[in-house]
N, C-alpha and C. Protein backbone atom coordinates (compact mmCIF):
# COMPACT_ATOMS: atom_id res chain seq x y z
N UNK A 1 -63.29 10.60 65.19
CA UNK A 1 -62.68 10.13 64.00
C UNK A 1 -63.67 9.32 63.20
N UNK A 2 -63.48 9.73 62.11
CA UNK A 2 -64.62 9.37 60.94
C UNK A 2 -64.35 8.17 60.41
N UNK A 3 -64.65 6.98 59.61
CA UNK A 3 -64.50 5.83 59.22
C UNK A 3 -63.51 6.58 57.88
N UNK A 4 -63.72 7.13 57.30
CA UNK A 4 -63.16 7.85 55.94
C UNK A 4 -61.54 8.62 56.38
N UNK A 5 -61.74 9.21 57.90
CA UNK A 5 -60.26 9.54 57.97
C UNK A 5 -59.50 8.38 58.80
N UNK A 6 -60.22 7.11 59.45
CA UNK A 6 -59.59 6.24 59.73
C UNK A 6 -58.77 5.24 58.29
N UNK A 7 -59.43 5.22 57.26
CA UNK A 7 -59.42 4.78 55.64
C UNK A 7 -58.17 5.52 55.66
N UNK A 8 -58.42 6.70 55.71
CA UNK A 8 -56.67 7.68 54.68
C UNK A 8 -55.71 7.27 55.71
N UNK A 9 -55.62 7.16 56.95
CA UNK A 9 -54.60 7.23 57.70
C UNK A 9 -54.13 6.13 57.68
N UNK A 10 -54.83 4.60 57.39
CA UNK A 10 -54.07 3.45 56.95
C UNK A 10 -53.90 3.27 55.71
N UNK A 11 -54.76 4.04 54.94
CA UNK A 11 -53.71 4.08 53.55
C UNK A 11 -52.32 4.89 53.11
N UNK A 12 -52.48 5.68 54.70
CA UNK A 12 -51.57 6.84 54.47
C UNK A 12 -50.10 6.23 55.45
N UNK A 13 -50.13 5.09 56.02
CA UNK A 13 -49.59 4.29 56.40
C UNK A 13 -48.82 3.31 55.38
N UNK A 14 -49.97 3.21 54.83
CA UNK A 14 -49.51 1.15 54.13
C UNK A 14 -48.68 2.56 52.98
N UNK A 15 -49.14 3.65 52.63
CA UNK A 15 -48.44 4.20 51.56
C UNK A 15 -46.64 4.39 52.04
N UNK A 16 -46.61 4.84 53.42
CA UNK A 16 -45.14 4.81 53.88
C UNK A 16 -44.62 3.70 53.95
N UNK A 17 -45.44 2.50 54.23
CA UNK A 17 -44.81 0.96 55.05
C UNK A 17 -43.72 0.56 53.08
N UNK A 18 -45.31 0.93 52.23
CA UNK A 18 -44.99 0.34 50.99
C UNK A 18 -43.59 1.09 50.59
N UNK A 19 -43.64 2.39 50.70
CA UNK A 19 -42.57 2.97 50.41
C UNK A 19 -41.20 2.62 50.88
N UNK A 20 -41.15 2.19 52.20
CA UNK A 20 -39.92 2.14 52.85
C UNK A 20 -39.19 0.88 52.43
N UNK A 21 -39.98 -0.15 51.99
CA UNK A 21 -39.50 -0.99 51.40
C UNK A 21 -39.17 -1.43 50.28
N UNK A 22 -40.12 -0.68 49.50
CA UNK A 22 -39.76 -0.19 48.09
C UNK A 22 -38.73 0.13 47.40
N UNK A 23 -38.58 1.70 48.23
CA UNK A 23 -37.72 2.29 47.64
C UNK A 23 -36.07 1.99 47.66
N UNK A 24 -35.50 0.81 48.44
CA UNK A 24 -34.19 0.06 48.46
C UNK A 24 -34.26 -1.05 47.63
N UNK A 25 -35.60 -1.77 47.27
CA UNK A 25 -35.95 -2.48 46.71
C UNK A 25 -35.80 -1.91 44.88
N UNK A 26 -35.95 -0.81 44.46
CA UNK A 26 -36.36 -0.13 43.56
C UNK A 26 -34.56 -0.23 43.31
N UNK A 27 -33.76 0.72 44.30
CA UNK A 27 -32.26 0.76 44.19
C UNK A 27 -31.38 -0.07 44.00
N UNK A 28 -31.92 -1.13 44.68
CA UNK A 28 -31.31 -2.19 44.29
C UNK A 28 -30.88 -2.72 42.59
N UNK A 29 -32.45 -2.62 42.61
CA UNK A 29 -32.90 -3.26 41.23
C UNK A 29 -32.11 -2.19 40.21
N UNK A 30 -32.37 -1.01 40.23
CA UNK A 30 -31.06 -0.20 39.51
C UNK A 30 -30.03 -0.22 39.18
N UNK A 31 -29.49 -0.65 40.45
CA UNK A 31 -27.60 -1.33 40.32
C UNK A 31 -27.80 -2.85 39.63
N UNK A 32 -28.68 -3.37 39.86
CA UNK A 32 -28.19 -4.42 39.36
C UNK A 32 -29.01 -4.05 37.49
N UNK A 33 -29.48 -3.87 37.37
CA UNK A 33 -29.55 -3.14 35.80
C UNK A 33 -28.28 -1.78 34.97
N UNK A 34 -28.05 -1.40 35.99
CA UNK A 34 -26.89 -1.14 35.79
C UNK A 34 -25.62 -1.72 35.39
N UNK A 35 -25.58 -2.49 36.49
CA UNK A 35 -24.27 -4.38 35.96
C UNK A 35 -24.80 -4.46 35.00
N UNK A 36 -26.03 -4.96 34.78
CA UNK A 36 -26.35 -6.10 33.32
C UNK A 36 -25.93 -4.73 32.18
N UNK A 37 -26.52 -3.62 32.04
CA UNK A 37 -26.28 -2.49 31.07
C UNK A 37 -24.37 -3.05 31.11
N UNK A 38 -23.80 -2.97 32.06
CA UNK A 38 -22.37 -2.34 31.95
C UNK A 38 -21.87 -4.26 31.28
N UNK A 39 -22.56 -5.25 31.71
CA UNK A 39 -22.10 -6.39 31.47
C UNK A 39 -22.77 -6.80 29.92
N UNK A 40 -23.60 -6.06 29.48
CA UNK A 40 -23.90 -6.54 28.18
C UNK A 40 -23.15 -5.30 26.87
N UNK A 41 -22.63 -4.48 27.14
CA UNK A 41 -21.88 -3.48 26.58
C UNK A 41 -20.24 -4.35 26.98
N UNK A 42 -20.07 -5.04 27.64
CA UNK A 42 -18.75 -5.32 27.89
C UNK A 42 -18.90 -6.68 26.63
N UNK A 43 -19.88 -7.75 26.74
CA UNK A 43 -19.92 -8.48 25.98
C UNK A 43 -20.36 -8.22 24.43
N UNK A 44 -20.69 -6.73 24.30
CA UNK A 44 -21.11 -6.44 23.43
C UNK A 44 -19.58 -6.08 22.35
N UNK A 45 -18.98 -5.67 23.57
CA UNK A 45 -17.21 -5.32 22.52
C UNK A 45 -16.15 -6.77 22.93
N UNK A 46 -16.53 -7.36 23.58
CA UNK A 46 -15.51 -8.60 23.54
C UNK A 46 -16.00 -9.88 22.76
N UNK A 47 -17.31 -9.87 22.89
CA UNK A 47 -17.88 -11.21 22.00
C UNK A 47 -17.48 -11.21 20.35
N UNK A 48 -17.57 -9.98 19.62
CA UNK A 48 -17.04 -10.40 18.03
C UNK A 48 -15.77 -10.88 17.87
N UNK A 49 -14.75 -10.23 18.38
CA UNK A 49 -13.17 -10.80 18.35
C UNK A 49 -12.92 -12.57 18.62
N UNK A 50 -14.14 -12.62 19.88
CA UNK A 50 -14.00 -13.97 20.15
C UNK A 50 -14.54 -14.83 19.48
N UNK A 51 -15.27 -14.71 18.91
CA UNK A 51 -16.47 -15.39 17.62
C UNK A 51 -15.09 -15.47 16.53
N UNK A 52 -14.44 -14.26 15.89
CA UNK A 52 -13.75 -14.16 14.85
C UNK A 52 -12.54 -14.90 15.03
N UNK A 53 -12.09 -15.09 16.50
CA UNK A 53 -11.22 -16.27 16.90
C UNK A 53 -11.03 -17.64 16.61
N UNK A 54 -12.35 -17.48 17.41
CA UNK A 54 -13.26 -19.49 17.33
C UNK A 54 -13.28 -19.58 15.77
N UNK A 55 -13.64 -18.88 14.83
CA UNK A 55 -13.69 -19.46 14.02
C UNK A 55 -13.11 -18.89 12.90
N UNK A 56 -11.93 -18.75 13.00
CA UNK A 56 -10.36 -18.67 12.52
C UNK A 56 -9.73 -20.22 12.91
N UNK A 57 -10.23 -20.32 14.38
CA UNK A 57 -9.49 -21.61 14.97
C UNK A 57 -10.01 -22.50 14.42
N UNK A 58 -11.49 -22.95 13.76
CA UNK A 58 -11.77 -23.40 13.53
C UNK A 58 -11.56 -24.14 12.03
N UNK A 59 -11.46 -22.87 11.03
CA UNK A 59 -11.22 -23.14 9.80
C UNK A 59 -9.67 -23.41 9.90
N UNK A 60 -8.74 -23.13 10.49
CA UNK A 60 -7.24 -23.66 10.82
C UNK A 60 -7.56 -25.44 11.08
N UNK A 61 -8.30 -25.83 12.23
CA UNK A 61 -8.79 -27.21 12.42
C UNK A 61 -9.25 -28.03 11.13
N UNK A 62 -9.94 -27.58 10.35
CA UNK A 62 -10.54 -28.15 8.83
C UNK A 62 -9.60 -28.31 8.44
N UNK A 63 -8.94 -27.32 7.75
CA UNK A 63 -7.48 -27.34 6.94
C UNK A 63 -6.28 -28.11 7.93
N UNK A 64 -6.00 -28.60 8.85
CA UNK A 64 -5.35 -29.73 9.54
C UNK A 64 -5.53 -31.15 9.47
N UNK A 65 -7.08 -30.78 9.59
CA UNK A 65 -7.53 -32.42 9.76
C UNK A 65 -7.91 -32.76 7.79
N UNK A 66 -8.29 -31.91 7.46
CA UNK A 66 -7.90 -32.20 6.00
C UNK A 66 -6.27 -32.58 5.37
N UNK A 67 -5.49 -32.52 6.25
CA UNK A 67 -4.16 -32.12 5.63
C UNK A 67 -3.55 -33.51 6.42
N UNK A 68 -3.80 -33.79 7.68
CA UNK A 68 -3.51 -35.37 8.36
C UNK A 68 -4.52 -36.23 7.29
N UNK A 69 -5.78 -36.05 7.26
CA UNK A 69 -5.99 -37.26 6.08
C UNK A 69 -5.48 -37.26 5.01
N UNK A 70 -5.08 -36.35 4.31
CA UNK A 70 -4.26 -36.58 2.68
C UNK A 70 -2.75 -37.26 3.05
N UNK A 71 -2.46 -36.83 4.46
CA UNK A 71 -1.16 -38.00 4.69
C UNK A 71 -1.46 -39.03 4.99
N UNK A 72 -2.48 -39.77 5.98
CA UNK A 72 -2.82 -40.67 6.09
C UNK A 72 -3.15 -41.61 4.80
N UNK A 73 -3.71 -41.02 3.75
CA UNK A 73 -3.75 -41.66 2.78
C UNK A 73 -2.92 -41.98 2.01
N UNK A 74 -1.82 -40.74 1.96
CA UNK A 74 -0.52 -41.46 1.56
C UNK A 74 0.46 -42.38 2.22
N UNK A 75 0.33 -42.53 3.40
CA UNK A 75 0.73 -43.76 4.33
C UNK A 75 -0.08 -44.87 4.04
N UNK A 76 -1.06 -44.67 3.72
CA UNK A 76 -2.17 -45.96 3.65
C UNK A 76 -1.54 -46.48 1.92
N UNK A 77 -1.26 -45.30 1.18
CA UNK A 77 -0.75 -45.81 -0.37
C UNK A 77 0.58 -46.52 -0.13
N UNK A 78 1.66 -46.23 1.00
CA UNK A 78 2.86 -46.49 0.87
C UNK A 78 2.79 -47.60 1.86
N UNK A 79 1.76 -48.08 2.75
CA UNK A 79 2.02 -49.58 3.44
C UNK A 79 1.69 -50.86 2.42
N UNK A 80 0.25 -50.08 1.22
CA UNK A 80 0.72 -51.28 0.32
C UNK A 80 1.37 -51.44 -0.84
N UNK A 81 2.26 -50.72 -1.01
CA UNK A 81 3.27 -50.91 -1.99
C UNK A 81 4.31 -51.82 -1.23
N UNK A 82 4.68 -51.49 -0.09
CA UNK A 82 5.78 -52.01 0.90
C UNK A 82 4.88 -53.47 1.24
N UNK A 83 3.55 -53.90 1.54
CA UNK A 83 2.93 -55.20 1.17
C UNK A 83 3.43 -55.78 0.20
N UNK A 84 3.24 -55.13 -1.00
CA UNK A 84 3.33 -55.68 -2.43
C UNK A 84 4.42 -55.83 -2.50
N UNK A 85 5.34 -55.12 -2.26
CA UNK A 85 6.92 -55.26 -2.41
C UNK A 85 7.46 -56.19 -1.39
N UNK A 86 6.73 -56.53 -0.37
CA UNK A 86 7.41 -57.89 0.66
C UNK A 86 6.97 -59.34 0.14
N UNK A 87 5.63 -59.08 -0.60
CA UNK A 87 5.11 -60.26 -0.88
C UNK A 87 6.17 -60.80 -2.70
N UNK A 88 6.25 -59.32 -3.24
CA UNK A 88 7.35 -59.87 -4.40
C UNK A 88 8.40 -60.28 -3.82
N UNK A 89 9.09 -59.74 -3.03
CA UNK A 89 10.34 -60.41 -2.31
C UNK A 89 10.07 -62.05 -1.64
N UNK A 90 9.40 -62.19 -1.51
CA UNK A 90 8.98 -63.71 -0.86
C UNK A 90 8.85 -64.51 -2.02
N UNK A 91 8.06 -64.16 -2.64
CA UNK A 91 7.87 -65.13 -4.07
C UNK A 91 9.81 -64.93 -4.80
N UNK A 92 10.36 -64.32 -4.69
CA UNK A 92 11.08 -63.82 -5.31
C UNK A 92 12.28 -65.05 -4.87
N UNK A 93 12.43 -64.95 -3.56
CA UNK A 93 13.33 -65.80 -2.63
C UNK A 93 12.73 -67.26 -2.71
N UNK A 94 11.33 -67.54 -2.61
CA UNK A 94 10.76 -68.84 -2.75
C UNK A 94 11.42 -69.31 -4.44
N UNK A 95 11.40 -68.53 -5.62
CA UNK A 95 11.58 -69.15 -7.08
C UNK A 95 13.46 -69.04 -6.99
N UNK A 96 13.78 -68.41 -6.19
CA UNK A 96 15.00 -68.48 -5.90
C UNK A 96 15.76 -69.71 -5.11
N UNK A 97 15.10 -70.37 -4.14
CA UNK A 97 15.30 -71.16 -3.49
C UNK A 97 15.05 -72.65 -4.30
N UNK A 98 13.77 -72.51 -5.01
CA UNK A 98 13.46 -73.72 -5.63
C UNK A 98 14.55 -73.79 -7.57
N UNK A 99 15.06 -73.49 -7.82
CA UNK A 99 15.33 -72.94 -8.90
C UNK A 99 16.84 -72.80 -9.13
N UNK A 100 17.36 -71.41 -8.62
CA UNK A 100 18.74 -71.09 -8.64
C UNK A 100 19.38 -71.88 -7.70
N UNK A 101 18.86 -72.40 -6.20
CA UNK A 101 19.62 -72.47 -5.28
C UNK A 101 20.76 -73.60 -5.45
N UNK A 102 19.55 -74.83 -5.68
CA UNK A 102 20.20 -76.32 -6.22
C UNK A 102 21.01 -76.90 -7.25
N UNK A 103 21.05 -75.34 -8.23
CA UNK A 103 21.79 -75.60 -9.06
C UNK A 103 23.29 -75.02 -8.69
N UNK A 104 23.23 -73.97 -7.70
CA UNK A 104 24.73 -73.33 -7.25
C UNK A 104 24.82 -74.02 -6.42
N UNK A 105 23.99 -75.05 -5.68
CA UNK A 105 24.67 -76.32 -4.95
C UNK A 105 25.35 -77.37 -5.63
N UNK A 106 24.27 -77.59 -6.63
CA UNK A 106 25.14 -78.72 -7.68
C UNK A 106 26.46 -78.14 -8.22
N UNK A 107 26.61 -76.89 -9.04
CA UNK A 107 27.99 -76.61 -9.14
C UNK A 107 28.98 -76.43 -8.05
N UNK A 108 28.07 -76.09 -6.68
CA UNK A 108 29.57 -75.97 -6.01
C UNK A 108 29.90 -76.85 -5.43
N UNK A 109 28.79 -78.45 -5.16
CA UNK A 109 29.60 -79.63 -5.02
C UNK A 109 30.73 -80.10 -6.24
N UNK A 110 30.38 -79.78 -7.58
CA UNK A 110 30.63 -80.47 -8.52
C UNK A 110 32.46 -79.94 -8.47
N UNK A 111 32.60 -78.45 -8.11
CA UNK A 111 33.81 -77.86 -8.09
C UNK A 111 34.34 -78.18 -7.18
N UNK A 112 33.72 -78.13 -5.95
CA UNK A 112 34.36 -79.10 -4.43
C UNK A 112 35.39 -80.15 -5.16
N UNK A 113 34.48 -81.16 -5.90
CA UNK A 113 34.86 -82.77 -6.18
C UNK A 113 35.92 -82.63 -7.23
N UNK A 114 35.79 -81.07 -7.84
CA UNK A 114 37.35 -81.04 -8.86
C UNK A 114 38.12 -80.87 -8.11
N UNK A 115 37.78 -79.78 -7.21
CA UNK A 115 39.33 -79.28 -6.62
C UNK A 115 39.68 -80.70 -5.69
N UNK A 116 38.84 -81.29 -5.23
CA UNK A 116 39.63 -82.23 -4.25
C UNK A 116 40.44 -83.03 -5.39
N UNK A 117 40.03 -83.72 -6.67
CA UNK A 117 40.66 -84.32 -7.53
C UNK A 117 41.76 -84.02 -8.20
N UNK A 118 41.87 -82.36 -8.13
CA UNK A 118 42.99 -81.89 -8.70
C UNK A 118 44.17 -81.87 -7.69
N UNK A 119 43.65 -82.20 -6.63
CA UNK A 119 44.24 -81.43 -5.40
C UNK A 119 45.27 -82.77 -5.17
N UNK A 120 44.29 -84.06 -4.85
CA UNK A 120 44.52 -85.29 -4.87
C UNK A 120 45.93 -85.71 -6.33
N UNK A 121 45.05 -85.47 -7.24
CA UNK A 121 46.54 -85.73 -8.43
C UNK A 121 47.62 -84.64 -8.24
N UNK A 122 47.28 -83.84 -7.79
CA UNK A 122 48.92 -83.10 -7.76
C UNK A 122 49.67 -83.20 -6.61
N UNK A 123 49.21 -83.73 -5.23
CA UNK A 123 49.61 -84.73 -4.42
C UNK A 123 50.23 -86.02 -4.73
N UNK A 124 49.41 -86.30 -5.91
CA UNK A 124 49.88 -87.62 -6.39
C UNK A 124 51.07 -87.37 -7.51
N UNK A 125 51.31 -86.16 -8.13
CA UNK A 125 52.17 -86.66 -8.61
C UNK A 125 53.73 -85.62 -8.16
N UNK A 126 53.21 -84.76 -7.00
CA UNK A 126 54.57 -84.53 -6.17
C UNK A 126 55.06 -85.57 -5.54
N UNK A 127 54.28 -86.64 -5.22
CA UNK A 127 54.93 -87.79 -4.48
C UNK A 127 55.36 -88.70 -5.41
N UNK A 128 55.26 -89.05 -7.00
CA UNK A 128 55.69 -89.40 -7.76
C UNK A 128 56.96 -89.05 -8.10
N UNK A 129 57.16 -87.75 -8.54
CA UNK A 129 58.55 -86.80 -9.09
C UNK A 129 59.44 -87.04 -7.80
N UNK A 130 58.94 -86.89 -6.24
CA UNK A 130 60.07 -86.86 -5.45
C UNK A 130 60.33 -88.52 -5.14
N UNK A 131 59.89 -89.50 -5.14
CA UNK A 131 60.52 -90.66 -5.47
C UNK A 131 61.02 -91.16 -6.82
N UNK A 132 61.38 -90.56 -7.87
CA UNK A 132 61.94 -90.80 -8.47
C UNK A 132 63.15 -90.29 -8.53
């Protein structure tokens, strides 16, 4: 045996060794290019719908949160009117208190002190008429 056919017979070796491992190696790699082919054709028909979803959902979200702040702002317009309108009511009751109050006290002592006087003379003069 020659150095040249000792050469082919371990290349003619490492050529099977390489092969045998290869070639499951090679199959493998097929199927799984296969998945990715079958998994990027799957995302290829489900991804637009879902995109056209998200952002459907999205422009629905704008137009919400646009639509809670224009109420919010009208809540924010109607807490200070209802301010303004508690603080007129206070001033309102304060010029009321200092003002009207003392004077419908003064008249309604002043009417108290008639009626007791009227009340008093016509006491006084039923007890007059019936002793006479």
């Amino acid at each position: 045996m020659t150095i040249s056919e000792i050469f082919f017979l371990v290349a003619g070796l490492a050529v099977v060794v390489v092969t045998v491992f290869l070639v499951p190696l090679l199959l493998q790699l097929r199927r799984v290019g296969e998945k990715v082919e079958k998994l990027v054709g799957d995302l290829d028909r489900d991804l637009p719908p879902l995109l056209k979803n998200l952002s459907d959902t999205a422009a629905e979200l704008n137009l919400l949160t646009a639509s809670i702040n224009r109420k919010v702002e009208e809540v924010d317009r109607i807490i200070n009117v209802a301010r303004q309108a508690s603080d007129t009511l206070v001033c309102t009751v304060d010029l009321f208190k200092k003002t009207v109050l003392p004077i419908v006290t003064k008249v309604g002592g002043f009417s108290a002190g008639l009626l007791a006087i009227f009340s008093f003379l016509k006491k006084a003069r039923h007890n007059n008429s019936t002793e006479e």
